[in-house]
C-alpha atoms as a PDB file:
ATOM      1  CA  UNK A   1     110.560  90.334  79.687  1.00  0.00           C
ATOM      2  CA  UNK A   2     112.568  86.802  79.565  1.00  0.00           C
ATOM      3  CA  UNK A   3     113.882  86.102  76.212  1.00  0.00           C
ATOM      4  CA  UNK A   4     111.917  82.178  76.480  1.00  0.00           C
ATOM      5  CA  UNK A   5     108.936  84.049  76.862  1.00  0.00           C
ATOM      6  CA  UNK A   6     106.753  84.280  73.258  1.00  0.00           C
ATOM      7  CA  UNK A   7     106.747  87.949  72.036  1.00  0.00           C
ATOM      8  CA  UNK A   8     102.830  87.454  71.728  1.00  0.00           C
ATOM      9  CA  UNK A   9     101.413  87.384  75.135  1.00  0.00           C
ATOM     10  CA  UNK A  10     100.531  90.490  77.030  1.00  0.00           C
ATOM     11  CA  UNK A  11     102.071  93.479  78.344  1.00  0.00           C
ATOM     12  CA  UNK A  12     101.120  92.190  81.887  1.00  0.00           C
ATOM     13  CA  UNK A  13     103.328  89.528  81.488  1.00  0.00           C
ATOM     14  CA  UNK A  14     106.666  91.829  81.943  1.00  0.00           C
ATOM     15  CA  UNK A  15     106.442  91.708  85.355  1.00  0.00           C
ATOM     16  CA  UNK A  16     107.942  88.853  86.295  1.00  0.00           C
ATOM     17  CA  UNK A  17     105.634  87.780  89.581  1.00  0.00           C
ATOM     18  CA  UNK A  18     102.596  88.464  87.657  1.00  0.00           C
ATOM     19  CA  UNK A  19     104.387  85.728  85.130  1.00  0.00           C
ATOM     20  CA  UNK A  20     105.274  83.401  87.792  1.00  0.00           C
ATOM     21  CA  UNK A  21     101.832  83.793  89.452  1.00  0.00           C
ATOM     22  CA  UNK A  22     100.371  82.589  86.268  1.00  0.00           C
ATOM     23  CA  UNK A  23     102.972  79.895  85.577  1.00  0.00           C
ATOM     24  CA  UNK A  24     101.841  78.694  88.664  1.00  0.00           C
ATOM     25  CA  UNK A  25      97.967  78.948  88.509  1.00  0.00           C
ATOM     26  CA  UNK A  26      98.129  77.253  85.583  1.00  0.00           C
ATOM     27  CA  UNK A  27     100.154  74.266  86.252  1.00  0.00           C
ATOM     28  CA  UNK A  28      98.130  73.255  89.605  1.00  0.00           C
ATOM     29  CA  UNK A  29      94.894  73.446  86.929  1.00  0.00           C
ATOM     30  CA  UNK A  30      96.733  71.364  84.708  1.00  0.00           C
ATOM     31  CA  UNK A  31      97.745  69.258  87.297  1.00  0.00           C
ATOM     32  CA  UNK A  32      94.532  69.029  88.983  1.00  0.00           C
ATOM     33  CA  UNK A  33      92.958  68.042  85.682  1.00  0.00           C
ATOM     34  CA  UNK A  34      95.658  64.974  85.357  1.00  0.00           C
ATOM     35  CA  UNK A  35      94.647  63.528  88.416  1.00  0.00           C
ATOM     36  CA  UNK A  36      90.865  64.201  87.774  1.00  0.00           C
ATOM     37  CA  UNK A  37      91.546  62.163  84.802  1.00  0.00           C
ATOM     38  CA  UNK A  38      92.921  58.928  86.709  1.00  0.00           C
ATOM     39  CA  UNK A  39      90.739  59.092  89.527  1.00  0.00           C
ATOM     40  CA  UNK A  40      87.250  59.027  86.943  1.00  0.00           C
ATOM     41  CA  UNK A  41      89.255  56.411  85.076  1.00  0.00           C
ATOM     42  CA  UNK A  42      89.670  54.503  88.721  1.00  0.00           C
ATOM     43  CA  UNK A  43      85.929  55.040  89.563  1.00  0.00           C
ATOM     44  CA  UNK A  44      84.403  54.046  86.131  1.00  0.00           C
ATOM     45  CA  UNK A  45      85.616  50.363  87.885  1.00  0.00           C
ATOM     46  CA  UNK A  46      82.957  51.024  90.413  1.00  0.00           C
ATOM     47  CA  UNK A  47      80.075  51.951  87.825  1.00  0.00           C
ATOM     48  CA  UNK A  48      76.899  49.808  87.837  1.00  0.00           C
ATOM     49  CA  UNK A  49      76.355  49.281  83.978  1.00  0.00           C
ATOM     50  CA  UNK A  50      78.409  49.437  80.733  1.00  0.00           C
ATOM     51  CA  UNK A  51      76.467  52.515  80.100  1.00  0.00           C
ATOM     52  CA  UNK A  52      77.861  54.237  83.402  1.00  0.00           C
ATOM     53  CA  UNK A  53      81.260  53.123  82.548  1.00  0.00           C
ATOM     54  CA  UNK A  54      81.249  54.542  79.224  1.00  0.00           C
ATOM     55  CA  UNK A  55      80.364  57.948  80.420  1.00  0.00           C
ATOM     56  CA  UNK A  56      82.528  58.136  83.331  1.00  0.00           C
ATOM     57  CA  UNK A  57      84.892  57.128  80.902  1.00  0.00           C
ATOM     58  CA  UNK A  58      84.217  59.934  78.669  1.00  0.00           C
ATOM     59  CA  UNK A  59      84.403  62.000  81.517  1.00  0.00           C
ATOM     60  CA  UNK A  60      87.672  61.172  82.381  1.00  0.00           C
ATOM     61  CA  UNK A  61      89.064  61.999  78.818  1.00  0.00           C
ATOM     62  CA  UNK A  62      87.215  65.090  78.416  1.00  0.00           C
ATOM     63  CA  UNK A  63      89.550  65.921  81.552  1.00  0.00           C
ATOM     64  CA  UNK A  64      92.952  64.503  79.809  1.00  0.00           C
ATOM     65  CA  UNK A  65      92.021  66.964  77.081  1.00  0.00           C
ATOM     66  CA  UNK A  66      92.283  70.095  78.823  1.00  0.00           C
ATOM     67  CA  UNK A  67      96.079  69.526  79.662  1.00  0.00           C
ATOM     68  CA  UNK A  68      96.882  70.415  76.271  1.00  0.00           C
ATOM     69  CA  UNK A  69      96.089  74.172  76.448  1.00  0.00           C
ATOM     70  CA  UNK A  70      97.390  75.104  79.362  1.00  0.00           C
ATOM     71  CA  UNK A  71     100.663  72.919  78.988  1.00  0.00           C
ATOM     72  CA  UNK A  72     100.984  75.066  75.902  1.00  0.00           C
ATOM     73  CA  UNK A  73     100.276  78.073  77.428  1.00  0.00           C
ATOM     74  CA  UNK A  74     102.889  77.654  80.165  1.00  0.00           C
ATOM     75  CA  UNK A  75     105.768  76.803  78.042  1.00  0.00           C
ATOM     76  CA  UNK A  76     104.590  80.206  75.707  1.00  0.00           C
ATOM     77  CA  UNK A  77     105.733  81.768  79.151  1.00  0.00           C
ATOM     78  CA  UNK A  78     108.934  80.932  79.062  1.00  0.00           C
ATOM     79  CA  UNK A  79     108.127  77.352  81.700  1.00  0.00           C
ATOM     80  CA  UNK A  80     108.311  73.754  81.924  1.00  0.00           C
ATOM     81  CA  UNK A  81     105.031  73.152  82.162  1.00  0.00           C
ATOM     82  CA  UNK A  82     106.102  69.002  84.080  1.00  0.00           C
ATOM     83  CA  UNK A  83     108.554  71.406  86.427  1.00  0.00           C
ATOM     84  CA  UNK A  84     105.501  73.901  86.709  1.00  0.00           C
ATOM     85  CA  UNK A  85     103.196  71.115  87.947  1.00  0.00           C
ATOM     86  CA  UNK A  86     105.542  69.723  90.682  1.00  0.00           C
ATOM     87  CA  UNK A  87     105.153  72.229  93.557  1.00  0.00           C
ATOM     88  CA  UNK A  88     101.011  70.846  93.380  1.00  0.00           C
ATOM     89  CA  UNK A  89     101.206  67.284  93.560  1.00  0.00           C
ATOM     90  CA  UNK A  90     101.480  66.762  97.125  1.00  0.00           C
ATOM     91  CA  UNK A  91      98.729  69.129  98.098  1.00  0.00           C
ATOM     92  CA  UNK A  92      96.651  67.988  95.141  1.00  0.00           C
ATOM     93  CA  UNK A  93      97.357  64.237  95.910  1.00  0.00           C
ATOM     94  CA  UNK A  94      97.027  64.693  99.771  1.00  0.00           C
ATOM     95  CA  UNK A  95      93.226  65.932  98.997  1.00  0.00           C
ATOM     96  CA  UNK A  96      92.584  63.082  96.915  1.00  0.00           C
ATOM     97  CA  UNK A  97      94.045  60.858  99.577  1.00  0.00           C
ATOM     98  CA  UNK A  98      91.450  62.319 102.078  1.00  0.00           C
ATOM     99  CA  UNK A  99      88.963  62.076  99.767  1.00  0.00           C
ATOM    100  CA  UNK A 100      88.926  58.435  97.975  1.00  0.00           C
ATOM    101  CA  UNK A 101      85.240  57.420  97.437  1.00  0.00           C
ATOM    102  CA  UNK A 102      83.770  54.376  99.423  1.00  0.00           C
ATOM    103  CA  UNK A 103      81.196  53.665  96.341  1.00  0.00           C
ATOM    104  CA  UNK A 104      80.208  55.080  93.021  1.00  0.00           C
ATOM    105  CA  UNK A 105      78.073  57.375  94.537  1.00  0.00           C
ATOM    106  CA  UNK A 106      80.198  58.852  96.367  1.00  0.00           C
ATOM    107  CA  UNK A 107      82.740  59.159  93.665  1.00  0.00           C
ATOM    108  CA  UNK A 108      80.077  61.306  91.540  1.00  0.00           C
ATOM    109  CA  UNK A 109      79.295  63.023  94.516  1.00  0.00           C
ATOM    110  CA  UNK A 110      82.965  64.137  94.541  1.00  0.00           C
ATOM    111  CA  UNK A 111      83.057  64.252  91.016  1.00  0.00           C
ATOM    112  CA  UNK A 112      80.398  67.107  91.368  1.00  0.00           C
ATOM    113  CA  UNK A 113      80.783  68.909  94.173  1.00  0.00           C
ATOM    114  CA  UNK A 114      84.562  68.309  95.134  1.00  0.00           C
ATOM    115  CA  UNK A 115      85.813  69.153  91.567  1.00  0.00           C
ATOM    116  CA  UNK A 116      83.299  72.002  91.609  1.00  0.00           C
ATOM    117  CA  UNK A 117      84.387  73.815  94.377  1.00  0.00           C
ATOM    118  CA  UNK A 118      88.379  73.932  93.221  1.00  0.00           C
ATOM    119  CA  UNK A 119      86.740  74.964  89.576  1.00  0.00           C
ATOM    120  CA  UNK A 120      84.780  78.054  91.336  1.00  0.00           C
ATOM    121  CA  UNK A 121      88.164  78.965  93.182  1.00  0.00           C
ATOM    122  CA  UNK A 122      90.011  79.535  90.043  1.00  0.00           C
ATOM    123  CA  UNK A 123      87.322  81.350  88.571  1.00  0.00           C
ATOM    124  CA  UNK A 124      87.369  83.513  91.351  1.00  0.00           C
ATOM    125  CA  UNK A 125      91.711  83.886  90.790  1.00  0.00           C
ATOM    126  CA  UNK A 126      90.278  84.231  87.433  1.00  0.00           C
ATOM    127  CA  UNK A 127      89.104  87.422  87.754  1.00  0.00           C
ATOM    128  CA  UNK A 128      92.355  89.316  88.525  1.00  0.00           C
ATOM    129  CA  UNK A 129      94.309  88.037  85.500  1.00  0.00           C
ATOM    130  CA  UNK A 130      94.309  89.153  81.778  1.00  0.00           C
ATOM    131  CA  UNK A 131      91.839  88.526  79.495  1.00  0.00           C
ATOM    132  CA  UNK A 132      93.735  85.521  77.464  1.00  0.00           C
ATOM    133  CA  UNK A 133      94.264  83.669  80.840  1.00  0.00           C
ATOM    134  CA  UNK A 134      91.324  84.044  82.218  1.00  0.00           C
ATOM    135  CA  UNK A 135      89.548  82.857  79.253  1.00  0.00           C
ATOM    136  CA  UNK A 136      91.965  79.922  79.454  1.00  0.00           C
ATOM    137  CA  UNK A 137      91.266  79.400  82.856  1.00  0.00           C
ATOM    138  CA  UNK A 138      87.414  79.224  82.636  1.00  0.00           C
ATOM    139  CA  UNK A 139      87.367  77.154  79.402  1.00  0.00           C
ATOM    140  CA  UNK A 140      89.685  74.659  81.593  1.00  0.00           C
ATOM    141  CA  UNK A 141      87.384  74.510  84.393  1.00  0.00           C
ATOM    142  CA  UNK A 142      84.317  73.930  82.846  1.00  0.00           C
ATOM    143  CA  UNK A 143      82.403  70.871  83.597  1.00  0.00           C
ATOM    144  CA  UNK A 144      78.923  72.095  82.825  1.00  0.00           C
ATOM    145  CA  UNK A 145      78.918  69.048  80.312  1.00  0.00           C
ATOM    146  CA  UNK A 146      78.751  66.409  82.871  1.00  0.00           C
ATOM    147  CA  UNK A 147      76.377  68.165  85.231  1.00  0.00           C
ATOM    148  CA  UNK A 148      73.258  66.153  83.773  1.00  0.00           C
ATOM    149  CA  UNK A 149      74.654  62.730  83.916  1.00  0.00           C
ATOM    150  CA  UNK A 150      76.055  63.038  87.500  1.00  0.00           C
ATOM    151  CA  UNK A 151      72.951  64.681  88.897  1.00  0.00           C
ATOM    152  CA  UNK A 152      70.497  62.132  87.677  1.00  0.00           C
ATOM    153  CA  UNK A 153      72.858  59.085  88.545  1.00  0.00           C
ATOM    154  CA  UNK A 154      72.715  60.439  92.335  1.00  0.00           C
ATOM    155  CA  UNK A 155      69.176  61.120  92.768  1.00  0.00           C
ATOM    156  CA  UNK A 156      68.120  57.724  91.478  1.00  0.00           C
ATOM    157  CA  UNK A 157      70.954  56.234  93.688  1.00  0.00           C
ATOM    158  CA  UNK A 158      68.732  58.662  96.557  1.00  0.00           C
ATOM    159  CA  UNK A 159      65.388  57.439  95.442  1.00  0.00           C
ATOM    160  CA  UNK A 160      66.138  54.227  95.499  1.00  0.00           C
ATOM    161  CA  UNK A 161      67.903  53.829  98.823  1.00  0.00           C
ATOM    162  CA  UNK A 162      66.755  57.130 100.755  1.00  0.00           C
ATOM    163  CA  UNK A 163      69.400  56.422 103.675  1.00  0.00           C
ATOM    164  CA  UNK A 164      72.307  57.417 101.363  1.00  0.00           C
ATOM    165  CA  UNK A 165      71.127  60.425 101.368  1.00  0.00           C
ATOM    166  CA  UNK A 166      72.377  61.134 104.882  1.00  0.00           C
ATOM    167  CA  UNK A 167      75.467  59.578 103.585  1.00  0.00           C
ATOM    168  CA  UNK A 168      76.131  61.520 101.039  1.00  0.00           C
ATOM    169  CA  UNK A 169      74.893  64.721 102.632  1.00  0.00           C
ATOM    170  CA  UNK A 170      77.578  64.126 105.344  1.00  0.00           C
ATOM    171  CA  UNK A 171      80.515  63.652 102.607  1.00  0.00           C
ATOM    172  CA  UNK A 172      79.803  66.530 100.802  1.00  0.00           C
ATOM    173  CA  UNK A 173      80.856  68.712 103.548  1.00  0.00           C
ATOM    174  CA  UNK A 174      83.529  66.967 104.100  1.00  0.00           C
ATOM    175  CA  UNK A 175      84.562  67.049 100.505  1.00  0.00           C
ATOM    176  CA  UNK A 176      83.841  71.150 100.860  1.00  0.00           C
ATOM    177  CA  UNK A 177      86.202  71.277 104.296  1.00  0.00           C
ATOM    178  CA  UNK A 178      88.830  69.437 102.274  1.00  0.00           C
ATOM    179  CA  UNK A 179      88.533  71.830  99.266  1.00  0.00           C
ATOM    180  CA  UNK A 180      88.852  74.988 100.960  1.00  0.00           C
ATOM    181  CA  UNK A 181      92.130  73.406 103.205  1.00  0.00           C
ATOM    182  CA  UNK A 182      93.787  72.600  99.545  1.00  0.00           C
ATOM    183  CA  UNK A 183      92.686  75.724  98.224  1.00  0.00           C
ATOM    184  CA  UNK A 184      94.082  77.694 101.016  1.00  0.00           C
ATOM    185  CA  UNK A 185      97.271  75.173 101.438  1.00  0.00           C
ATOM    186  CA  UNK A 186      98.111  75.923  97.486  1.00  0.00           C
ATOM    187  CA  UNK A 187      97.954  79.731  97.480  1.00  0.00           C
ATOM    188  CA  UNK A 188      99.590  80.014 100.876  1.00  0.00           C
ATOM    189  CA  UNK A 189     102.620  77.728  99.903  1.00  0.00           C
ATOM    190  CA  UNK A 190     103.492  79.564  96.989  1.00  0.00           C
ATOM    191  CA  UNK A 191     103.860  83.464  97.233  1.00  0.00           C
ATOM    192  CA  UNK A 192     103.394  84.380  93.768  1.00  0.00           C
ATOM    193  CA  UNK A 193      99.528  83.044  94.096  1.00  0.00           C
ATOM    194  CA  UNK A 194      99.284  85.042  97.307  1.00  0.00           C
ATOM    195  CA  UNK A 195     101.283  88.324  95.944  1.00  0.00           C
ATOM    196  CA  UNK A 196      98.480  87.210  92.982  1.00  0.00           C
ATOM    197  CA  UNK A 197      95.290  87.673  95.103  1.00  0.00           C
ATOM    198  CA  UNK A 198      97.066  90.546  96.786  1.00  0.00           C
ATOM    199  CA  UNK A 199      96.898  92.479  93.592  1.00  0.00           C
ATOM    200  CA  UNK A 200      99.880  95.651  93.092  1.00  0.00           C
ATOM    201  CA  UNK A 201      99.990  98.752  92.502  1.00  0.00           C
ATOM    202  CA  UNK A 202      98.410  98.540  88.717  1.00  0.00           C
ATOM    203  CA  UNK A 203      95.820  95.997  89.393  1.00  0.00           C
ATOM    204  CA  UNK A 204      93.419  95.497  91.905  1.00  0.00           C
ATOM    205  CA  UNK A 205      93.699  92.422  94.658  1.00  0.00           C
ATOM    206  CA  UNK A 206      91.299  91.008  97.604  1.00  0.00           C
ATOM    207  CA  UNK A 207      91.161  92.728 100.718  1.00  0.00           C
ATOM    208  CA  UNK A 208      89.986  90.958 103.643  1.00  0.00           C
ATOM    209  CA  UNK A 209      86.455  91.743 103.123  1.00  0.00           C
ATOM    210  CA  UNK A 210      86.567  90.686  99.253  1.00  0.00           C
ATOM    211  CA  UNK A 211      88.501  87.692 100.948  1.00  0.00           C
ATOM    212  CA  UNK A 212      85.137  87.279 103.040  1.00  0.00           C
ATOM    213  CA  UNK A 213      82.690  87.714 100.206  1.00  0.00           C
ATOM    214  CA  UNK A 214      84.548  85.313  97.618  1.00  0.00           C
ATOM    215  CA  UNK A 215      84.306  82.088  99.992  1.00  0.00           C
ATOM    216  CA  UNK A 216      80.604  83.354 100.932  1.00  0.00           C
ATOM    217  CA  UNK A 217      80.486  82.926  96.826  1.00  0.00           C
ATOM    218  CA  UNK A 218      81.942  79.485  97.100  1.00  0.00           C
ATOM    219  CA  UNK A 219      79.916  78.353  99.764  1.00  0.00           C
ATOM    220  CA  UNK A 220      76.873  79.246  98.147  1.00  0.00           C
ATOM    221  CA  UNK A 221      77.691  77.899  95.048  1.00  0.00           C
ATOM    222  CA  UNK A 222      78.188  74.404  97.058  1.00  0.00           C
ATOM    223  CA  UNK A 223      75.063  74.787  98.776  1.00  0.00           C
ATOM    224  CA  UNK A 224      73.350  75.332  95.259  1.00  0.00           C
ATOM    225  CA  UNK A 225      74.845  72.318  94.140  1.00  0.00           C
ATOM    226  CA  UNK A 226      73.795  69.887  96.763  1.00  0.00           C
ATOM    227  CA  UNK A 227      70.593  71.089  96.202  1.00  0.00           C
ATOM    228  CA  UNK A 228      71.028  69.667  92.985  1.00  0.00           C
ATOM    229  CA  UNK A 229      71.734  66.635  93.775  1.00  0.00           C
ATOM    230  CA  UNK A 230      68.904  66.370  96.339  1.00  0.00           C
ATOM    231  CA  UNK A 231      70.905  66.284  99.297  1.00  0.00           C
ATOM    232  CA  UNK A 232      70.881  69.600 102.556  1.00  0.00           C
ATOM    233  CA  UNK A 233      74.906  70.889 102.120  1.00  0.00           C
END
């Protein structure tokens, strides 16, 4: 094991890809929280009320706050967590780019469902780490907090214009088609993510058919959550 890496972390950690994989899964979360942060920030501009503001607002910093962690997480690994986060920004930024909400429906719409389906993709990676990092990892992803807010903004929004639900039925495929792109664009640009999911000799990985039945998974999970929000996925 690297000297720079803390003597506390887990035996798993002495391979070095298994490090690296981590190092990596960990940054693009970290990074993908960042940017989740300014673009809330950016869309609280586009909220109806001071009350919508102020919770989109909150939103946004609950976001910010989850850097923390996993920044200090990476550099326990012997990383720079700024260095770590490079690699992601122009995948992570070219989804967002794609993706930039026409209205503040759309940006809780996206705020829902397109931050939702990245979050159920690391829990999925989740499962083949070590106990402290995937604890890490689902405490980072969690967003069950602003599930209420966002749900009821949208179907009011529905119910009181009941064309935008086509709208926003449409979008949220596209923001699914988008995910799974980035998603598959991240792990496939950096091998120890893909050696990750491939699993070794000492811990399992996803076979093609796993492969199969973890993006059934995620597009279920979409499909629940458009329900949600009163819209067909």
């Amino acid at each position: 094991m690297p000297a720079s890496v803390s003597d506390d972390v887990p035996v798993a950690f002495a391979d070095p890809v298994y490090r690296e994989a981590v190092v990596d899964l960990l940054a693009v979360i970290a990074y993908g929280e960042i940017t989740a942060f300014e673009r809330l920030a950016e869309d609280a501009k586009l909220a109806p009320t001071l009350e919508d503001k102020v919770a989109l607002a909150a939103m946004a910093s609950a976001e910010l706050d989850k850097v923390g962690p996993l920044r200090d997480r990476i550099t326990e690994l012997g990383g720079e967590p700024f260095a770590a986060m490079a690699p992601f920004r122009s995948a992570v930024d070219l989804f967002h780019a794609h993706t930039a909400p026409a209205d503040w429906s759309e940006g809780l719409v996206k705020a829902y469902v397109g931050d939702g389906l990245a979050n159920d993709f690391y829990r999925e990676i989740a499962a083949y780490l070590d106990p402290d990092t995937r604890d890490l990892v689902v405490s980072s992803v969690d967003t069950a907090g602003n599930s209420a807010f966002v749900v009821e903004k949208v179907r009011e929004a529905i119910a009181a214009d009941h064309r935008l639900g086509g709208r926003l039925a449409l979008w949220g495929r596209r923001l699914m088609g988008e995910a799974l792109t980035q998603a598959q664009r991240v792990a496939a640009e950096r091998d120890a993510l893909t050696a990750l999911l491939a699993g070794g000799v000492d811990r399992p990985g996803l076979d093609l058919a796993a492969i199969g039945r973890m993006f059934t998974r995620l597009t279920e999970r979409h499909a629940e959550r458009m329900a949600e929000l009163g819209l067909d996925s």
